[in-house]
N, C-alpha and C. Protein backbone atom coordinates (compact mmCIF):
# COMPACT_ATOMS: atom_id res chain seq x y z
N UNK A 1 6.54 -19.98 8.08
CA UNK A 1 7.57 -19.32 7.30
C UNK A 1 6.94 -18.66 6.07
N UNK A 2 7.18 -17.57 5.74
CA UNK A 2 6.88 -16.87 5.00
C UNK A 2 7.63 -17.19 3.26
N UNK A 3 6.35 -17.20 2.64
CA UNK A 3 7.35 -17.92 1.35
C UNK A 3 6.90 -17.00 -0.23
N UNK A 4 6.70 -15.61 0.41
CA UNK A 4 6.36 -15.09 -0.51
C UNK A 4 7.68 -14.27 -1.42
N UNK A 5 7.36 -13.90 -2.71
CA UNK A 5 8.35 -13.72 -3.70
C UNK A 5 8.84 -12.19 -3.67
N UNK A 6 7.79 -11.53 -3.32
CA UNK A 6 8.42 -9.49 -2.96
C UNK A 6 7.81 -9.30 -1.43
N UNK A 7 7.80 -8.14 -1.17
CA UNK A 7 7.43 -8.10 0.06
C UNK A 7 5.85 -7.09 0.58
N UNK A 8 5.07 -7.55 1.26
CA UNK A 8 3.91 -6.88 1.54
C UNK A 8 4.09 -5.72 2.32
N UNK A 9 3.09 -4.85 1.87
CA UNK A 9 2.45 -3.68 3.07
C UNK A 9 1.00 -4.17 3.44
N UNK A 10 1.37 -3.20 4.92
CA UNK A 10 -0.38 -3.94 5.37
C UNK A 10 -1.17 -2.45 4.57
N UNK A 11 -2.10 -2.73 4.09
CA UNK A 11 -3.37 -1.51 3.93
C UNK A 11 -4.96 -2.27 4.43
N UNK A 12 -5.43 -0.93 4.17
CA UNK A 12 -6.91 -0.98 4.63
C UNK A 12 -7.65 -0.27 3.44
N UNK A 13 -8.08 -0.57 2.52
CA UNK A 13 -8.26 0.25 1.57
C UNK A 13 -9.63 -0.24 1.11
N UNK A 14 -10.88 0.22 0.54
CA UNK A 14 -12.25 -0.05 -0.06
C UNK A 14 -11.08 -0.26 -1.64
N UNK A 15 -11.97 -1.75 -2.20
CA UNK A 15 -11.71 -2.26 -3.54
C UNK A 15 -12.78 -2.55 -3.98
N UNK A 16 -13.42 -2.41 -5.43
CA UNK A 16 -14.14 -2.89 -6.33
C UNK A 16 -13.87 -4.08 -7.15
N UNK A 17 -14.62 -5.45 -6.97
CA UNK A 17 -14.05 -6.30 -8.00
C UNK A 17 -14.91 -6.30 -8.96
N UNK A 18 -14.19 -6.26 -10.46
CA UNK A 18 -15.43 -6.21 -11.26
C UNK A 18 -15.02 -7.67 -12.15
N UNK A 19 -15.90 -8.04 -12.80
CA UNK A 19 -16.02 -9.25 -14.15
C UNK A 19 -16.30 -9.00 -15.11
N UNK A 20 -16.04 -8.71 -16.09
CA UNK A 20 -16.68 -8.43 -17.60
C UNK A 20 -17.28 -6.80 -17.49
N UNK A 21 -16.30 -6.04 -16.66
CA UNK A 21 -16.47 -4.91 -16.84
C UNK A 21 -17.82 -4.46 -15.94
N UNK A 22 -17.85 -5.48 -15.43
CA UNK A 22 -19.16 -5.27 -14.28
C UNK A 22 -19.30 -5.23 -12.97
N UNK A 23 -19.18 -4.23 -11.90
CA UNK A 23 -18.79 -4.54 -10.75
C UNK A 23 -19.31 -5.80 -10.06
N UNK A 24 -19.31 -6.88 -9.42
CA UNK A 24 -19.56 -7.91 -8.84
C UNK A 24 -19.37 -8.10 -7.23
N UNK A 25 -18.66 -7.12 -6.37
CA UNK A 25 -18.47 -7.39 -5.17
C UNK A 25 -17.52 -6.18 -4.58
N UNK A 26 -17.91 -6.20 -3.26
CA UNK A 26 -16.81 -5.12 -2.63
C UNK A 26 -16.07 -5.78 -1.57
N UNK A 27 -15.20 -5.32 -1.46
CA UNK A 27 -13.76 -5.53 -0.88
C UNK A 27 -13.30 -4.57 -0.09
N UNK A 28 -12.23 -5.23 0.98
CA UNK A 28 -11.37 -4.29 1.66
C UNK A 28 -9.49 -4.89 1.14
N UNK A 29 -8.93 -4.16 0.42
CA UNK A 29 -7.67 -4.70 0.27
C UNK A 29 -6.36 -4.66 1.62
N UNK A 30 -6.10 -6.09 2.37
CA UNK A 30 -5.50 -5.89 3.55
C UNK A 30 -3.60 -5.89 3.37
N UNK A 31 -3.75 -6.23 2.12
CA UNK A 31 -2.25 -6.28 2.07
C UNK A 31 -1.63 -6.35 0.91
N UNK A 32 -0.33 -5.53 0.35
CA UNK A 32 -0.10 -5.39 -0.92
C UNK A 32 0.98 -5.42 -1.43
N UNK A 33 1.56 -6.24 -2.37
CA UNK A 33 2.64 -5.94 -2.91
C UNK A 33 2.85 -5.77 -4.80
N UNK A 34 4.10 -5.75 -5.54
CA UNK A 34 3.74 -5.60 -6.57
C UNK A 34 3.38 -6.52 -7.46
N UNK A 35 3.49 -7.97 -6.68
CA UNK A 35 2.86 -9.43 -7.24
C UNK A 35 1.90 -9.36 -7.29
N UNK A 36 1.04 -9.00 -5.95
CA UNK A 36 -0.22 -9.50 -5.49
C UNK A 36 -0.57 -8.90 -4.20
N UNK A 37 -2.04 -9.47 -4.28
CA UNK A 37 -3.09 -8.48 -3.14
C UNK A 37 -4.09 -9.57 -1.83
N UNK A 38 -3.69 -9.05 -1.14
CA UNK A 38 -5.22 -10.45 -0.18
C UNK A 38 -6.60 -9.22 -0.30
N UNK A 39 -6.90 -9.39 -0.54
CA UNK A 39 -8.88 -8.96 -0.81
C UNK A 39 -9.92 -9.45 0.14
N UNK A 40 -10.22 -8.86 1.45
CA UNK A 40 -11.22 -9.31 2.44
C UNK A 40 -12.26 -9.16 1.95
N UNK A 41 -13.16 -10.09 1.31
CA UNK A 41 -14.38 -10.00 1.15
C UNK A 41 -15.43 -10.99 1.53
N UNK A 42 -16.85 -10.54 1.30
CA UNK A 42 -17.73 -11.78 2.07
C UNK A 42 -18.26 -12.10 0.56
N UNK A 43 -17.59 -12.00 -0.52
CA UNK A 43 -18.48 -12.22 -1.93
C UNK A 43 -17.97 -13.86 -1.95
N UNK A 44 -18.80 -14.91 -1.80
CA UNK A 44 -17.87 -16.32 -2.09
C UNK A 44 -18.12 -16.88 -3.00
N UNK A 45 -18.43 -15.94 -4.77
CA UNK A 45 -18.37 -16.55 -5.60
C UNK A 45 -16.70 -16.68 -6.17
N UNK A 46 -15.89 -15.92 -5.93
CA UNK A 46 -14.35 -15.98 -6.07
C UNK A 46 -14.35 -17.15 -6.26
N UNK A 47 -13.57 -17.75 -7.35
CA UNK A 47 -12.83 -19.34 -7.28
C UNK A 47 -11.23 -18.67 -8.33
N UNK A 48 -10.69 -19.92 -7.60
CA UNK A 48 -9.09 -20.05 -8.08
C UNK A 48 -9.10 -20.20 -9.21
N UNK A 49 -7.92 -19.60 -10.21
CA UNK A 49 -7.70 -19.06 -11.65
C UNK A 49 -8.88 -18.45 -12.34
N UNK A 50 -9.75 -17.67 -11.76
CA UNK A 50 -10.72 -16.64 -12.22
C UNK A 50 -9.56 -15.49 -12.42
N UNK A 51 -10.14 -14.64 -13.71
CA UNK A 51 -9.53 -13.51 -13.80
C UNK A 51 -10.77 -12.18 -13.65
N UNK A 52 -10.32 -11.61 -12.71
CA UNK A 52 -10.86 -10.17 -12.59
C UNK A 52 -10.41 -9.31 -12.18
N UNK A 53 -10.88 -7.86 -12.29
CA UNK A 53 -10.47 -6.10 -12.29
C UNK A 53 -10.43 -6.03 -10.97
N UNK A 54 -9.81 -5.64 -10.30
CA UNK A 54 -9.57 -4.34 -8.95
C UNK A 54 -9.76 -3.44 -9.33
N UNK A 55 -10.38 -2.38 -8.71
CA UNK A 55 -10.12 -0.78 -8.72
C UNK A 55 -9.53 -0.52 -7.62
N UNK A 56 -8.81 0.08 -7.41
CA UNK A 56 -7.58 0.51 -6.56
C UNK A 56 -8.01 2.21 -6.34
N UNK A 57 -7.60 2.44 -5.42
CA UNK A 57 -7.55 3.80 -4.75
C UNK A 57 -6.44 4.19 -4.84
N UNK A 58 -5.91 5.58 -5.69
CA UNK A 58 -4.57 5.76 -5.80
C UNK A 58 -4.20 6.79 -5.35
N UNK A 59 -3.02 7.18 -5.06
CA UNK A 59 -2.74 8.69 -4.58
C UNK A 59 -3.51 9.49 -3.51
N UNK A 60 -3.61 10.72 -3.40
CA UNK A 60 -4.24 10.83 -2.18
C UNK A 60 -5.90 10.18 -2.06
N UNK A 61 -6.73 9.66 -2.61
CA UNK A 61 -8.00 9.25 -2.54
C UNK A 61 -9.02 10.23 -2.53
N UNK A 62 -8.64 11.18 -3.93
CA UNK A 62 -9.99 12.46 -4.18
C UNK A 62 -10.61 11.47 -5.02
N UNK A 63 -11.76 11.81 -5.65
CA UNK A 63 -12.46 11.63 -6.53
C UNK A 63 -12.38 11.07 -7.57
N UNK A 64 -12.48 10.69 -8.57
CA UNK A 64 -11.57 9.86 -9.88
C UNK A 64 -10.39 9.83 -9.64
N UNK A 65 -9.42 9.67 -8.35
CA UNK A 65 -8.17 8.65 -8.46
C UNK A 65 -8.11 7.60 -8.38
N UNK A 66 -8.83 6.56 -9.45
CA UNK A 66 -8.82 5.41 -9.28
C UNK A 66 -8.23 4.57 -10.45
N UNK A 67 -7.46 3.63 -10.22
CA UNK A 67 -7.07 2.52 -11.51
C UNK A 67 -7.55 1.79 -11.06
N UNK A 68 -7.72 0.56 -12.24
CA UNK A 68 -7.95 -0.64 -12.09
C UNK A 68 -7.13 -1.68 -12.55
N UNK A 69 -6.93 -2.87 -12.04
CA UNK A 69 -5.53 -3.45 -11.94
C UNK A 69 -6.18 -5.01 -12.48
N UNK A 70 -5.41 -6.20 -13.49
CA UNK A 70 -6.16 -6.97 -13.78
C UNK A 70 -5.44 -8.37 -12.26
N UNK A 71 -5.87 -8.77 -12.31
CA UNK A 71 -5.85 -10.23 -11.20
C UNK A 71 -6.29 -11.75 -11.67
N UNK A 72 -5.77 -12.74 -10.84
CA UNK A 72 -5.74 -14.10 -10.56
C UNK A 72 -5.75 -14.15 -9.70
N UNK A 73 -7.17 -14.71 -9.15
CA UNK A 73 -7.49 -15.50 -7.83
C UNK A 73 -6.27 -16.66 -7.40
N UNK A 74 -5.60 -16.90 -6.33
CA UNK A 74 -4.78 -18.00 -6.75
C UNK A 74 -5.11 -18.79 -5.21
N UNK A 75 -5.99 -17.79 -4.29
CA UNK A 75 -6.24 -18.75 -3.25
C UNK A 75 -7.49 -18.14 -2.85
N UNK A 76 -8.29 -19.25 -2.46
CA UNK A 76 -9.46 -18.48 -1.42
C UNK A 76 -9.65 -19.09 0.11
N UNK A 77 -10.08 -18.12 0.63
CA UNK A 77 -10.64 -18.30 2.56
C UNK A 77 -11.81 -18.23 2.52
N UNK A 78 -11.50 -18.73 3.70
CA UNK A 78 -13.35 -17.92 4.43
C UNK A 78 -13.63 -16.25 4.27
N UNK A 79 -12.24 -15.26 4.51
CA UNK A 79 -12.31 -14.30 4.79
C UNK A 79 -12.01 -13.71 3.25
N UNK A 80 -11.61 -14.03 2.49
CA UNK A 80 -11.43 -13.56 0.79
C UNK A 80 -10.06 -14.26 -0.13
N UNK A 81 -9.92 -13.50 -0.50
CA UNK A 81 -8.96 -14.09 -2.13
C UNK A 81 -7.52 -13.20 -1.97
N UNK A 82 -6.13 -14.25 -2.03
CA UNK A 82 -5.32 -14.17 -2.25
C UNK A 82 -5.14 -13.87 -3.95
N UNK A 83 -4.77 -13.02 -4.25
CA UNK A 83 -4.97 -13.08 -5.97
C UNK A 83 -2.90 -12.49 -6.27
N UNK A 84 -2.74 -12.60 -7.95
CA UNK A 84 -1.71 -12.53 -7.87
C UNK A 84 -2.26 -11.07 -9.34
N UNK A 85 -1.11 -10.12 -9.58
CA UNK A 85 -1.76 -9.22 -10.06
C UNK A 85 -0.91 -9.44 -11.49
N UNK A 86 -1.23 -8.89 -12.67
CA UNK A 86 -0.90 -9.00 -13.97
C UNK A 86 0.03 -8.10 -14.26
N UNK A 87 1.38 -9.03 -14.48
CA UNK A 87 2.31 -8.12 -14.63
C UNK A 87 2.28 -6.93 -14.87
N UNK A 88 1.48 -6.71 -16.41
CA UNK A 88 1.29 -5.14 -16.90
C UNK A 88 0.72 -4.20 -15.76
N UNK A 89 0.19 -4.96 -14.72
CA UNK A 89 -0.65 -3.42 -14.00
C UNK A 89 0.42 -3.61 -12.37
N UNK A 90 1.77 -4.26 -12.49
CA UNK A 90 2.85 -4.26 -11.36
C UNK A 90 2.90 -3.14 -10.43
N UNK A 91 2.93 -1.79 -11.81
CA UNK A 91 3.85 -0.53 -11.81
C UNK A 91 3.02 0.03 -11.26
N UNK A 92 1.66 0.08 -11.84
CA UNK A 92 0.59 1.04 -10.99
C UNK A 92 0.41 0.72 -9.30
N UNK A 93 0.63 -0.73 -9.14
CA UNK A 93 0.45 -1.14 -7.80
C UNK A 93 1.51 -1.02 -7.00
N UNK A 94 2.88 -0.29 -7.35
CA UNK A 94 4.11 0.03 -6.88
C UNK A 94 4.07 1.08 -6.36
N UNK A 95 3.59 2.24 -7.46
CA UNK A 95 2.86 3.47 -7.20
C UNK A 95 2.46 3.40 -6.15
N UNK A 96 0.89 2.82 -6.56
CA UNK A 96 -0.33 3.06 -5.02
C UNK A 96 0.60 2.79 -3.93
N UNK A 97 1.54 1.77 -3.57
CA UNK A 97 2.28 1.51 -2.39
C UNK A 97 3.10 2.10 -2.10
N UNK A 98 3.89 2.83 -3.38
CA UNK A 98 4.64 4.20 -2.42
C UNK A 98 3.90 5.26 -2.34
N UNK A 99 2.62 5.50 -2.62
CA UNK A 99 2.56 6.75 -2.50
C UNK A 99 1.62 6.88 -1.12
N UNK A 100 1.77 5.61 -0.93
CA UNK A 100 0.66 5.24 0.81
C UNK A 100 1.94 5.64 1.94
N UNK A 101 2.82 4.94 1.52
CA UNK A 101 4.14 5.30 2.41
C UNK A 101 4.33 6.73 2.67
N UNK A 102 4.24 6.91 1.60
CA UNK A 102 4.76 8.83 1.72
C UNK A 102 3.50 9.56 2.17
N UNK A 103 2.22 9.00 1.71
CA UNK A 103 1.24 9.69 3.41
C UNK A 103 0.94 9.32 4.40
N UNK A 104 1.47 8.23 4.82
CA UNK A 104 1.19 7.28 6.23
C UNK A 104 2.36 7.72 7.04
């Protein structure tokens, strides 16, 4: 049973995680909503209540369309990190998800 609080889209998207402003690992983001993100990655330094940056791919995916979104690890796999996203950066991640809709 599904016990999540908004509702996901599936994506496939290249993510940057960074730490202290430093990139640290790459990612594929598989699923998204305006809570939170699952992050496929093989980086297994991730641990639960770490805070770090996403860069996100926004809008159509030219060249500098990118934000970066802040996060909480709140689960990890074998396969990557369930994270939950910081309120303040909700809106931008509402965005990126409609504006995937409206080119998919």
């Amino acid at each position: 049973m599904e016990h999540r609080r908004c509702a996901r889209t599936r994506l496939d998207l290249k993510t940057l995680i960074y730490q202290g402003g430093v990139p640290i690992a790459t990612g594929r983001i598989r699923d998204a909503g305006t809570l939170g993100l699952f992050i496929e990655t093989d980086y297994a330094e991730l641990r639960r209540h770490q805070r770090v940056q996403c860069e996100l791919q926004t809008g159509d995916g030219t060249p500098g369309a990118l934000g970066r979104v802040w996060v909480c690890v709140v689960r990890c796999t074998g396969d990557g990190a369930g994270v939950e996203i910081d309120e303040s950066d909700g809106p931008l991640v509402a965005t990126m998800i409609a504006s995937l809709g409206r080119s998919g």
